[in-house]
Protein backbone atom coordinates (compact mmCIF):
# COMPACT_ATOMS: atom_id res chain seq x y z
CA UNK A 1 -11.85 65.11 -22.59
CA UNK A 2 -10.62 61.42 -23.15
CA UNK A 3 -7.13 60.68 -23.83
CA UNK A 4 -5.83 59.68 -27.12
CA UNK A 5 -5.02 56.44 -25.78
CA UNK A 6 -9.29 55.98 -24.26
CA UNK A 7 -10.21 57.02 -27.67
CA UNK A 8 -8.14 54.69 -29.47
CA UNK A 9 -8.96 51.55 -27.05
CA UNK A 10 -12.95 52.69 -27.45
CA UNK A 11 -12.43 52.47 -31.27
CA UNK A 12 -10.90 48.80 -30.96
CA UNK A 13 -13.73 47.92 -28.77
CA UNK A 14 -16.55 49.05 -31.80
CA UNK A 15 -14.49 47.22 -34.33
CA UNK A 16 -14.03 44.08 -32.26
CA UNK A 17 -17.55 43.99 -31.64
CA UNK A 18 -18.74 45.01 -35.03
CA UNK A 19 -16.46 41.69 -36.48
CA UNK A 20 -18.12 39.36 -34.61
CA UNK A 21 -21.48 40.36 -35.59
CA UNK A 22 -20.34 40.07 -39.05
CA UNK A 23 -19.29 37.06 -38.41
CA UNK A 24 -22.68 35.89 -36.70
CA UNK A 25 -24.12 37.27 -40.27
CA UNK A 26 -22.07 35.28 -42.03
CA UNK A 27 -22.47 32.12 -40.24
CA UNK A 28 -26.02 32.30 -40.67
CA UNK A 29 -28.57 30.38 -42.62
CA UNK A 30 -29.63 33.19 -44.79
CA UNK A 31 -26.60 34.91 -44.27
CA UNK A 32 -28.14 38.37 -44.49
CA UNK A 33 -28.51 40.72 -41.75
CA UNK A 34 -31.80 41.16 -39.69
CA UNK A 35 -33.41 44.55 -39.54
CA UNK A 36 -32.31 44.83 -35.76
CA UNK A 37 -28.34 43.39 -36.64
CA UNK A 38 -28.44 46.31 -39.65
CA UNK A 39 -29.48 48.74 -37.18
CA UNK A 40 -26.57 47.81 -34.50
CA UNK A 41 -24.29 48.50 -37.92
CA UNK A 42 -24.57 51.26 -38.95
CA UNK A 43 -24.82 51.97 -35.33
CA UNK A 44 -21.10 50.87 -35.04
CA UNK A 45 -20.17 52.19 -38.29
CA UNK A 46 -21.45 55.64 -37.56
CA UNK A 47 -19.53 55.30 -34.06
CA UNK A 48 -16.68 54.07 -35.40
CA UNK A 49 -16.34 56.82 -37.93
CA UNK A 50 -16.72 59.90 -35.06
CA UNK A 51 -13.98 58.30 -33.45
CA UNK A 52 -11.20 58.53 -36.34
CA UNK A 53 -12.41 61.72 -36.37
CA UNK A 54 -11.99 62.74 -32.10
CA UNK A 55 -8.91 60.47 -32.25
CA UNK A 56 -7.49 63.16 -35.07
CA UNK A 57 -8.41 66.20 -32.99
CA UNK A 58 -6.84 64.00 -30.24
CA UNK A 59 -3.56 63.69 -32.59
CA UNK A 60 -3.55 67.18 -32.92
CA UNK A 61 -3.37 68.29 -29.65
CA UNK A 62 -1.12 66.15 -28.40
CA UNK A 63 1.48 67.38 -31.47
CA UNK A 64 0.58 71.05 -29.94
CA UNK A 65 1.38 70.49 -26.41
CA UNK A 66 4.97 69.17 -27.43
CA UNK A 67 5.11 72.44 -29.50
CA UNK A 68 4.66 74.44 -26.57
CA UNK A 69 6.37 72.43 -24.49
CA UNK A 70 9.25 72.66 -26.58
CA UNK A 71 9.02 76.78 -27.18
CA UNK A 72 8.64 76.99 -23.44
CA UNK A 73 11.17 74.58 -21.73
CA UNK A 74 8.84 73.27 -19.55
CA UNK A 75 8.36 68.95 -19.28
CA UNK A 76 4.52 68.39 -19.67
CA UNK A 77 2.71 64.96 -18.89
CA UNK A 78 1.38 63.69 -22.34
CA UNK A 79 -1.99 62.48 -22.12
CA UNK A 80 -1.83 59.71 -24.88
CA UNK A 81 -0.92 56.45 -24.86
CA UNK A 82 2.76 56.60 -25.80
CA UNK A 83 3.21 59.27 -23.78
CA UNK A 84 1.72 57.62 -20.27
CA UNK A 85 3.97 54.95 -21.07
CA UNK A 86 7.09 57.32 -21.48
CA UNK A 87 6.02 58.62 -18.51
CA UNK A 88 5.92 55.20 -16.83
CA UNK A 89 9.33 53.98 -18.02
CA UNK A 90 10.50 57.71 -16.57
CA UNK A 91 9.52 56.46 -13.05
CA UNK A 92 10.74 53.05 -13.19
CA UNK A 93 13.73 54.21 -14.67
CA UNK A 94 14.33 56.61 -11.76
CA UNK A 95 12.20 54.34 -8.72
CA UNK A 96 14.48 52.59 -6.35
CA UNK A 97 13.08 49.28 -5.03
CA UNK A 98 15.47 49.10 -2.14
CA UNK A 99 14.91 52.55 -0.71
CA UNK A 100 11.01 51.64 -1.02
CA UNK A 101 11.41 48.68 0.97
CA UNK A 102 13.61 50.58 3.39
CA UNK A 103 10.47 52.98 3.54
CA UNK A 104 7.77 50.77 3.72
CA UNK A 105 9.76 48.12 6.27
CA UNK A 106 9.85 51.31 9.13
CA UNK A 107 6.19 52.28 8.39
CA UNK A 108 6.96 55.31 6.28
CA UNK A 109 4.55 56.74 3.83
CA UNK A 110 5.95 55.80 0.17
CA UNK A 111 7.12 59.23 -1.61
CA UNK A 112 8.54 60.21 -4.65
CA UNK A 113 9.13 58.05 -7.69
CA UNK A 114 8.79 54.92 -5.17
CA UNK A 115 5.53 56.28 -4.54
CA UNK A 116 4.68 56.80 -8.18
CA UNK A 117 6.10 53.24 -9.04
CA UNK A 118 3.74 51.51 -6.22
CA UNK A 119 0.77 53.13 -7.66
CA UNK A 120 1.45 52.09 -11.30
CA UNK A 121 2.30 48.57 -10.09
CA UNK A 122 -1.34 48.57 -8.30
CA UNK A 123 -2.63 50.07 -11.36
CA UNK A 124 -1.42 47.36 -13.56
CA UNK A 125 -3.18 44.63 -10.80
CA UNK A 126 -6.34 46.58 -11.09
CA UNK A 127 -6.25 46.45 -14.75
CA UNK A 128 -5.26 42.56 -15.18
CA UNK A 129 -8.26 41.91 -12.69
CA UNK A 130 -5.88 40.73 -10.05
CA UNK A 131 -6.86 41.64 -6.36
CA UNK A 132 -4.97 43.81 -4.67
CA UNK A 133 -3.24 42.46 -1.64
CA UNK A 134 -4.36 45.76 1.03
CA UNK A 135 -1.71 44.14 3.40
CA UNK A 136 1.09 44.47 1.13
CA UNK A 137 3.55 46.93 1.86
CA UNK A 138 4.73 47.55 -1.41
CA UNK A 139 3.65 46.47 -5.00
CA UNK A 140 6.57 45.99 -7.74
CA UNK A 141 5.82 46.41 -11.61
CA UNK A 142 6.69 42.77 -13.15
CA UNK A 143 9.56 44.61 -15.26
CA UNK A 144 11.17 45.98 -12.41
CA UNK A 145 11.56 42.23 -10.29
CA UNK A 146 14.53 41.66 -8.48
CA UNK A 147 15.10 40.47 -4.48
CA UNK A 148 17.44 38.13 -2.43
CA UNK A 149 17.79 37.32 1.11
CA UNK A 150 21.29 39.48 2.28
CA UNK A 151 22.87 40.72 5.75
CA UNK A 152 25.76 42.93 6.38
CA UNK A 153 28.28 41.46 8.86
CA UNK A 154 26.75 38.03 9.69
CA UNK A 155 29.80 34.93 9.32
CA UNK A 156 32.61 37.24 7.93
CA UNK A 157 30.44 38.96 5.43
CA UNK A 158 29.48 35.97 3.47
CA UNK A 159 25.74 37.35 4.07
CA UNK A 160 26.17 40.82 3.17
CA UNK A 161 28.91 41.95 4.70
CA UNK A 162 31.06 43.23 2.16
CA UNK A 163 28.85 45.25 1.12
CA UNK A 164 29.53 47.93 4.06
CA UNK A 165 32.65 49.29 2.98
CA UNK A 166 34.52 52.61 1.90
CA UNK A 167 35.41 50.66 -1.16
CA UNK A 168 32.95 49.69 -3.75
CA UNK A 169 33.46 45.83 -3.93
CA UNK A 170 32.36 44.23 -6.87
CA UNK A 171 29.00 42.01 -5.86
CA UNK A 172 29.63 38.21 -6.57
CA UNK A 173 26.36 36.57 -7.67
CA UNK A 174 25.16 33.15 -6.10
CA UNK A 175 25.31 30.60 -8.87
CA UNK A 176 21.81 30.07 -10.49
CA UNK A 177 20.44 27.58 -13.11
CA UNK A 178 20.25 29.41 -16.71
CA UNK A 179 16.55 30.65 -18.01
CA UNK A 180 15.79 29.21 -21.34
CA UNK A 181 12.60 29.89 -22.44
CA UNK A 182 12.62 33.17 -24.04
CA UNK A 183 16.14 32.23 -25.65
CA UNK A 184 14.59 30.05 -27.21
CA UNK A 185 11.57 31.29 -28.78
CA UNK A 186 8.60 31.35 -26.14
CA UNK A 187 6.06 33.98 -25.98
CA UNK A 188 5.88 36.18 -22.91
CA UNK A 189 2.62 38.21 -22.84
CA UNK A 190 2.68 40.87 -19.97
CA UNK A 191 0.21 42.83 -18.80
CA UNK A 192 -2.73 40.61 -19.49
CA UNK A 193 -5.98 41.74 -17.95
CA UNK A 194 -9.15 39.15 -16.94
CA UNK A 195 -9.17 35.37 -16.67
CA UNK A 196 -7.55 33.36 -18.80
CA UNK A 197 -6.71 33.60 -22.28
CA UNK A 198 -7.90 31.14 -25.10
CA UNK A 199 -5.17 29.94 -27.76
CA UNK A 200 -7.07 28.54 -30.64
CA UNK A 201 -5.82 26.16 -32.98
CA UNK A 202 -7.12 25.90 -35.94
CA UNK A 203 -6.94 22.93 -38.16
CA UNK A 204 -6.58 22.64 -42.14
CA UNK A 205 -9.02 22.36 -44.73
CA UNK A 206 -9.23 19.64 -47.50
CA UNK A 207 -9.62 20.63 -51.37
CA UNK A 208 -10.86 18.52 -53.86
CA UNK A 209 -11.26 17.47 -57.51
CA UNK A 210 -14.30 17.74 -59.03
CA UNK A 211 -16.72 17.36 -62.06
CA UNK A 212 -17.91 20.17 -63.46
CA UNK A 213 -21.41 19.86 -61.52
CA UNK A 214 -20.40 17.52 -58.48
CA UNK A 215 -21.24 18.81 -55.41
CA UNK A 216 -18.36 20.22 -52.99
CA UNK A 217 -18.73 17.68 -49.41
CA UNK A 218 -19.14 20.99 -46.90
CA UNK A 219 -16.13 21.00 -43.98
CA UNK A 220 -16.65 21.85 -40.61
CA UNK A 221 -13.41 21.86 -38.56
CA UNK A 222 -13.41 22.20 -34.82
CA UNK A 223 -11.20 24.60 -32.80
CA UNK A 224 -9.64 23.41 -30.28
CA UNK A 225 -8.18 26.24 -27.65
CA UNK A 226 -5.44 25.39 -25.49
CA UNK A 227 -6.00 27.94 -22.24
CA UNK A 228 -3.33 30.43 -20.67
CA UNK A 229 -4.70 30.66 -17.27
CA UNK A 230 -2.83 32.67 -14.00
CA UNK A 231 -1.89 30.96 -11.28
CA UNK A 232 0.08 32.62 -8.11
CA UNK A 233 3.42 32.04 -7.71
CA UNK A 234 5.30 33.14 -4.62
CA UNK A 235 8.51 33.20 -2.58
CA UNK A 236 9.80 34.12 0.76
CA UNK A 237 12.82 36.29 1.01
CA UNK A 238 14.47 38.00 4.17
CA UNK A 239 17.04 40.96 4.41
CA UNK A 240 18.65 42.67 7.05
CA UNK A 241 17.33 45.73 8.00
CA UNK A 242 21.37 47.00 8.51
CA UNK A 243 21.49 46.25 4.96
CA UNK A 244 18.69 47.82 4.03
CA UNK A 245 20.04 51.09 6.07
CA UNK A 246 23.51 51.33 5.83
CA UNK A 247 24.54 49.55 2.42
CA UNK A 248 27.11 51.39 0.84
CA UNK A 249 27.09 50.64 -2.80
CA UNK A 250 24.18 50.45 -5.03
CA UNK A 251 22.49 47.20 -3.91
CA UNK A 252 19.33 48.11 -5.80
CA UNK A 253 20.40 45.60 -9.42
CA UNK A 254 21.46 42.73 -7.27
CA UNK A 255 17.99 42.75 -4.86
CA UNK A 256 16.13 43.17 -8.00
CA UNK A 257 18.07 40.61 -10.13
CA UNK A 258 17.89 37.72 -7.68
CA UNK A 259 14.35 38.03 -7.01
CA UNK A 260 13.51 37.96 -11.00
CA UNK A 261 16.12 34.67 -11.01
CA UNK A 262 13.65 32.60 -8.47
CA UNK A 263 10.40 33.80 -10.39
CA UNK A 264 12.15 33.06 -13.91
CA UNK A 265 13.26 29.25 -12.57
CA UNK A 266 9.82 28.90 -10.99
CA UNK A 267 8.64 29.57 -14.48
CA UNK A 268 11.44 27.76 -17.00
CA UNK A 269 11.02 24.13 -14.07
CA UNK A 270 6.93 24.43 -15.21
CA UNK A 271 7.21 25.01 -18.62
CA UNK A 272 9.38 22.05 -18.65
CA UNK A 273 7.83 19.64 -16.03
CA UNK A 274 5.35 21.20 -14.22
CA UNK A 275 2.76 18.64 -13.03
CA UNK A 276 -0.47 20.28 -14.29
CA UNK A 277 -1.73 19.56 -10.55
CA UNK A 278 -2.57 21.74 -7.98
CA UNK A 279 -1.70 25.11 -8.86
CA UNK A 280 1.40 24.18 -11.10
CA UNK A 281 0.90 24.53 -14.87
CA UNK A 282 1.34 21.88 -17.14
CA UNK A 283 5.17 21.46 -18.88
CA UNK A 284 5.98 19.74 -22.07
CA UNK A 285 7.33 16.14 -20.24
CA UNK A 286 3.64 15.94 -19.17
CA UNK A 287 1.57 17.25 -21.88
CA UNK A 288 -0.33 14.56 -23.97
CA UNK A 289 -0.09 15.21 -28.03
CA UNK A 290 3.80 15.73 -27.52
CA UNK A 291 5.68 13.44 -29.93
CA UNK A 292 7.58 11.14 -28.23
CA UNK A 293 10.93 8.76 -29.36
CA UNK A 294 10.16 5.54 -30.14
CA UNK A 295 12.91 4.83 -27.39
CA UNK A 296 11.09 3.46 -24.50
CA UNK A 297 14.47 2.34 -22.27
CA UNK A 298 17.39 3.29 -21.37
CA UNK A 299 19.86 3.94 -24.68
CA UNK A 300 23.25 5.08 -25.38
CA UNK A 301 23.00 9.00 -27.04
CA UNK A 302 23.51 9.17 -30.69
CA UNK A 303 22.91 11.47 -33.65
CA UNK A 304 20.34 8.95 -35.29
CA UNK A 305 18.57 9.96 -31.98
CA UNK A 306 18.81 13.39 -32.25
CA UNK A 307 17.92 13.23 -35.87
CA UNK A 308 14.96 11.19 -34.89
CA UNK A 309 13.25 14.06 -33.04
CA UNK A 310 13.91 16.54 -36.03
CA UNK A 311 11.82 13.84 -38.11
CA UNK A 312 9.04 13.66 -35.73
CA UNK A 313 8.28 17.62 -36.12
CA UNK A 314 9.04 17.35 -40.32
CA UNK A 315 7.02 14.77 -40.74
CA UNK A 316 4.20 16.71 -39.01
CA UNK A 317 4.40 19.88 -40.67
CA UNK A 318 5.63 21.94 -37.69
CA UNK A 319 6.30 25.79 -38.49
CA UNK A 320 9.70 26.43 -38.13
CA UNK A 321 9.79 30.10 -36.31
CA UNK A 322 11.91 28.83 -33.36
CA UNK A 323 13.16 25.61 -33.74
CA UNK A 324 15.26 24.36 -30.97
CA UNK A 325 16.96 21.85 -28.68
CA UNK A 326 16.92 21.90 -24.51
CA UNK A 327 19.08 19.66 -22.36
CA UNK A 328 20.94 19.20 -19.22
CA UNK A 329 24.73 19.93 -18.50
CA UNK A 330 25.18 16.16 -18.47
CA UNK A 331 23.64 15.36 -21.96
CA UNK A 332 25.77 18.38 -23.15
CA UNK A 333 28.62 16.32 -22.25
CA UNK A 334 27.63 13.00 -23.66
CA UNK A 335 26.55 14.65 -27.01
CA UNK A 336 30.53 16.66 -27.17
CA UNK A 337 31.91 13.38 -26.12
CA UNK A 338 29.75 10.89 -28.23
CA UNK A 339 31.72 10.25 -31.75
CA UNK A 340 29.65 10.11 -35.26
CA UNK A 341 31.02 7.71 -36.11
CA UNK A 342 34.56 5.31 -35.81
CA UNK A 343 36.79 7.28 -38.58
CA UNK A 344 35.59 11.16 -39.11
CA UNK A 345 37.11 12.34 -35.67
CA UNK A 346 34.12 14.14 -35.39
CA UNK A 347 31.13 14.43 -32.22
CA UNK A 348 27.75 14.52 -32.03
CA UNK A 349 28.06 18.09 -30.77
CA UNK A 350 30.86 20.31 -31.53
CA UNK A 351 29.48 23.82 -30.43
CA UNK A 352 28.42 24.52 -27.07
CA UNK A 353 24.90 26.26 -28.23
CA UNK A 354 24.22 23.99 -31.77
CA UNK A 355 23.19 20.78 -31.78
CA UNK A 356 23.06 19.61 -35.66
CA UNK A 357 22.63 23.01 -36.96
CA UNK A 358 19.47 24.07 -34.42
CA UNK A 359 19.55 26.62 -31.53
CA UNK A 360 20.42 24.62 -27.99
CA UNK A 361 19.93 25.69 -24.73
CA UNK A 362 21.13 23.69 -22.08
CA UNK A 363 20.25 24.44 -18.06
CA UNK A 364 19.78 22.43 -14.90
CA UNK A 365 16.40 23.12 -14.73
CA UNK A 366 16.16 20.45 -17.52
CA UNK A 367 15.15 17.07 -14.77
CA UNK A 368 16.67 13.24 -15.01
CA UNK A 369 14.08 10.95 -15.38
CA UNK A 370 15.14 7.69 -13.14
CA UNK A 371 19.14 8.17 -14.11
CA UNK A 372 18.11 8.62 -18.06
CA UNK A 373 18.78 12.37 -19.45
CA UNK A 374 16.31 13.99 -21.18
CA UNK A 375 16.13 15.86 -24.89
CA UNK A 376 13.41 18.53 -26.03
CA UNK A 377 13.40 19.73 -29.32
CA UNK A 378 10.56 21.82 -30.61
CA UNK A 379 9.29 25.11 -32.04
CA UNK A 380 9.19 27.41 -29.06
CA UNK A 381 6.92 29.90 -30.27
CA UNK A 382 4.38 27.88 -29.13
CA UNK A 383 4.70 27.66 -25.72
CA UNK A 384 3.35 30.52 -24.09
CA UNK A 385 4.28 32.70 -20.56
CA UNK A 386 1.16 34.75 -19.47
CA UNK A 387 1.74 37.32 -16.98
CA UNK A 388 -1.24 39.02 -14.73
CA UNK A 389 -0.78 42.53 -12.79
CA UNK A 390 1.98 43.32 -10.94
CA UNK A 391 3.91 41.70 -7.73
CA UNK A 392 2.91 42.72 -4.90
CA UNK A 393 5.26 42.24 -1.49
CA UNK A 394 3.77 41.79 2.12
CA UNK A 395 6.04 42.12 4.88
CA UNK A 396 6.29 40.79 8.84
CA UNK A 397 8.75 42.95 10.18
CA UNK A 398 8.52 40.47 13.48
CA UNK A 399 9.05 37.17 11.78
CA UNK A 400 12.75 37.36 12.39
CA UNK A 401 13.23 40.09 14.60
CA UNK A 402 16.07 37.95 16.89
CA UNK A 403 17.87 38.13 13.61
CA UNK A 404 17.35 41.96 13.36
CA UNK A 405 16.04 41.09 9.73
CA UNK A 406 12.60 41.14 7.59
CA UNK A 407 10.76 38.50 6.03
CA UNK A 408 9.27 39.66 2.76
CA UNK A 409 6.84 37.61 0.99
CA UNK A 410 6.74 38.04 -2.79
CA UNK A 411 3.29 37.20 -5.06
CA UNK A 412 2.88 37.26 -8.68
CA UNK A 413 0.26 35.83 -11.25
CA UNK A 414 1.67 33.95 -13.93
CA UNK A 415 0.76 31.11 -16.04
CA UNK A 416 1.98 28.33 -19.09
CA UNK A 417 0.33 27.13 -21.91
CA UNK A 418 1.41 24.52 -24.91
CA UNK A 419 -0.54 26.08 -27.88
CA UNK A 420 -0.06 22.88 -30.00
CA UNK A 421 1.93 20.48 -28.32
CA UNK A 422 3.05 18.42 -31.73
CA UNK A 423 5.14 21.03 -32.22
CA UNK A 424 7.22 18.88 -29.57
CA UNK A 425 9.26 16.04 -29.57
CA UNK A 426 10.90 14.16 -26.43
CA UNK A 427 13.80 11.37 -25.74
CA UNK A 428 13.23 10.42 -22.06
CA UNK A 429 15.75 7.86 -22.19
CA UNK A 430 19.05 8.85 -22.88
CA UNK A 431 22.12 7.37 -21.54
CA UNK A 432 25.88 7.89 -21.55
C-alpha cells in the first residue's frame, strides 16, 4: 500500500505532465489535440481522478491510526508525508552529532538516533542525486551542521581545555564575520533533488491601440533562465579525540554551530564575490546586467550616492519584496560619520541596521576593492541558495595522530544563482 505522501507526489507527477501537454496543444498550429494527445488525456485525467480518490482512503487511515494510537497509548510511525517528517525532526531533535563522531572515529557501528540520523542524511543524498561518499564515516542532515577544530588541555585550555571541568563554564565563541543573506531576503531552497535548477525570467508584453479592424503585431518574448547549479563545497576540521571522550558539558551546539559558520561564510563571500570560475559560483560584484554607479573612481561617501543606487532599481521597475543595503564595518562608519549636510546636525546614517529608510546589513565578508569600500543595494529575493543532499564527513583518524587528534573532512553541495541581476545596483568606489 503506498503512503499518503507516494500517492500525493504520483498525483503531482500526472498533473505536471498533463500541463505541459496542454501547453504543447496550445502552442500548436491548429491548436487542437491529436487523436493520440486526446488519448494520453483522458488517460491522465482518468489517473488523476483514482488518485484523489486512493489519496482519500489514504486520509482516512492515517486519521484512524492516530485514533487508535491515541485510545491505546502507544506512539505509532505515521506513514504520510507530515508524519515521516515529524518523525524526522523527532530524530534530529534527539541525534547527537558529537557522540556519532565519537562512534564512528573508534570504528563503532552507528546506533540509536545517530544511527537513524545517518541514514536519513544518506537518504536525503540519494534523493537530491548526490553520490554517496562510501568512505565517509558519518553523513550529517544540512539542518543539523555544526563543527570546529577543539582540544582539551593543549596551551592552558585555550584549545579546549576548559571544557573538562566539574563546573559548567560558559563556551566563548571565536569571533566570526556576520551571515547576511537570508537577513536580507535571499531564497534558500533545501533539499533539491537532480541537476540544476532553471530560474526563468520572463519578460513583459506590449499592448496597443488599435482600429477597429487593424491587425494586432503577434509578440514572441524569449525566456531567459538564469541556472542554480551544485557545486561542492568543503572544509577540513580536526578535534581531539580527549575531547571527543571526556568533554564534560554539552559540546554538541558549539561543534555543530561552528561548522554551519564556515559553510554559511563560504556561501555569503560567493554570493557576494564569488568568481564564477572554477567551481565558485558567480556573486553580484561579478555578474554582468547588475546596475552599476556612474562613479567610476575613487569618491568621498554621500547620500546623493546612496540615493543614486535606489534610483537605478526605481527607474527599472524592480519588485520591492526585499529591498536592501550590504556594506562593510568601514563604510558603516563613514556613512554614521558623513554629515547631510553643513547645518541639520544630522548623518548619512543614524541607525546601525537603516540606511535611508531600507534594511542594512553590514559584515566583513563584504571585500575592498583596491582601498575603495563597496555598497550593494538590491531586492534580495532574487538571489538564490540551492542546497543538494546532505553533508557527508570522511575521517583519517592517522592524519594527526602525534597530536592524539582527528582530521575530519566535511562535503556539501551547494550552489548561487542571480535570478535577474537588475534587481542590483553597485558603488565600487567609495571613499572616506
Amino acid at each position: 500500500m503506498k503512503t499518503l505522501a507516494e500517492l500525493k507526489q504520483e498525483r503531482a507527477a500526472k498533473i505536471q505532465a498533463q500541463t505541459e501537454l496542454l501547453a504543447t496543444v496550445r502552442s500548436s498550429e491548429k491548436k487542437e489535440f491529436t487523436a493520440e494527445q486526446r488519448t494520453a488525456f483522458d488517460g491522465q485525467t482518468t489517473d488523476i481522478q483514482r488518485l484523489d480518490v486512493e489519496i482519500k482512503t489514504a486520509e482516512a487511515v492515517d486519521a484512524a491510526e492516530k485514533r487508535a494510537a491515541d485510545l491505546s497509548g502507544k506512539k505509532i510511525v505515521e506513514p504520510s508525508k507530515g508524519g515521516e517528517e515529524k518523525e524526522s525532526r523527532n530524530i534530529k531533535g534527539i541525534a547527537s552529532v558529537t557522540r556519532a563522531l565519537r562512534m564512528a572515529t573508534n570504528g563503532k557501528a552507528l546506533d540509536g538516533a545517530e544511527k537513524e540520523m545517518n541514514d536519513l542524511a544518506i537518504q536525503e543524498s540519494r534523493t537530491a542525486g548526490v553520490d554517496v561518499n562510501e568512505k565517509a564515516i558519518l553523513h550529517i542532515p544540512m539542518d543539523m551542521l555544526r563543527s570546529a577544530s577543539q582540544t582539551v588541555t593543549e596551551d592552558d585550555g585555550l584549545y579546549g581545555g576548559e571544557l573538562v571541568t566539574n563546573n559548567a563554564p560558559r563556551v566563548q565563541m571565536p569571533f566570526s564575520a556576520k551571515s547576511f543573506l537570508e537577513k536580507l531576503g535571499a531564497k534558500r531552497l533545501s533539499n533539491l533533488s537532480g541537476g540544476s535548477v532553471p530560474l526563468p525570467i520572463m519578460k513583459n508584453y506590449s499592448f496597443q491601440w488599435l482600429g477597429e479592424t487593424e491587425t494586432i503585431t503577434r509578440q514572441k518574448q524569449t525566456v531567459d533562465p538564469a541556472i542554480l547549479s551544485p557545486n561542492r563545497v568543503g572544509g577540513a576540521v580536526s578535534i581531539s579525540n580527549r575531547l571527543l571522550m571526556q568533554s564534560g558539558i554539552p559540546v554538541e551546539s558549539e561543534i555543530r554551530s561552528l561548522l554551519l559558520g564556515g559553510y554559511d561564510r563560504a556561501l555569503n563571500t560567493a554570493a557576494v564575490n564569488g568568481p564564477g570560475t572554477g567551481n565558485s559560483p558567480l556573486g553580484i560584484l561579478n555578474t554582468s546586467g547588475v546596475q552599476q554607479s556612474a562613479v567610476i573612481a575613487g569618491t568621498q561617501a554621500s547620500r546623493d550616492l546612496v540615493l543614486e543606487l535606489i534610483s537605478l532599481l526605481e527607474s527599472s521597475d524592480v519588485t520591492e519584496e526585499s529591498l536592501g543595503f550590504l556594506l562593510s564595518p568601514q563604510l558603516r562608519y563613514i556613512l554614521q560619520t558623513t554629515l547631510l549636510d553643513a547645518g541639520s546636525g544630522r548623518f548619512v546614517m543614524e541607525q546601525r541596521n537603516n540606511l535611508q529608510g531600507y534594511n542594512a546589513a553590514v559584515s566583513t565578508l563584504v571585500p575592498e576593492l583596491a582601498t575603495n569600500k563597496v555598497l550593494v543595494y538590491g531586492d534580495w529575493s532574487k538571489l538564490f541558495i540551492g542546497e543538494w543532499g546532505s553533508m557527508s564527513v570522511v575521517s583519517n583518524p592517522y592524519s594527526e595522530d602525534l597530536e592524539d587528534s582527528v582530521r575530519l573532512v566535511a562535503n556539501a553541495h551547494a550552489g548561487i544563482a542571480i535570478a535577474q541581476p537588475e534587481a542590483f545596483a553597485v558603488n565600487k568606489f567609495l571613499t572616506a
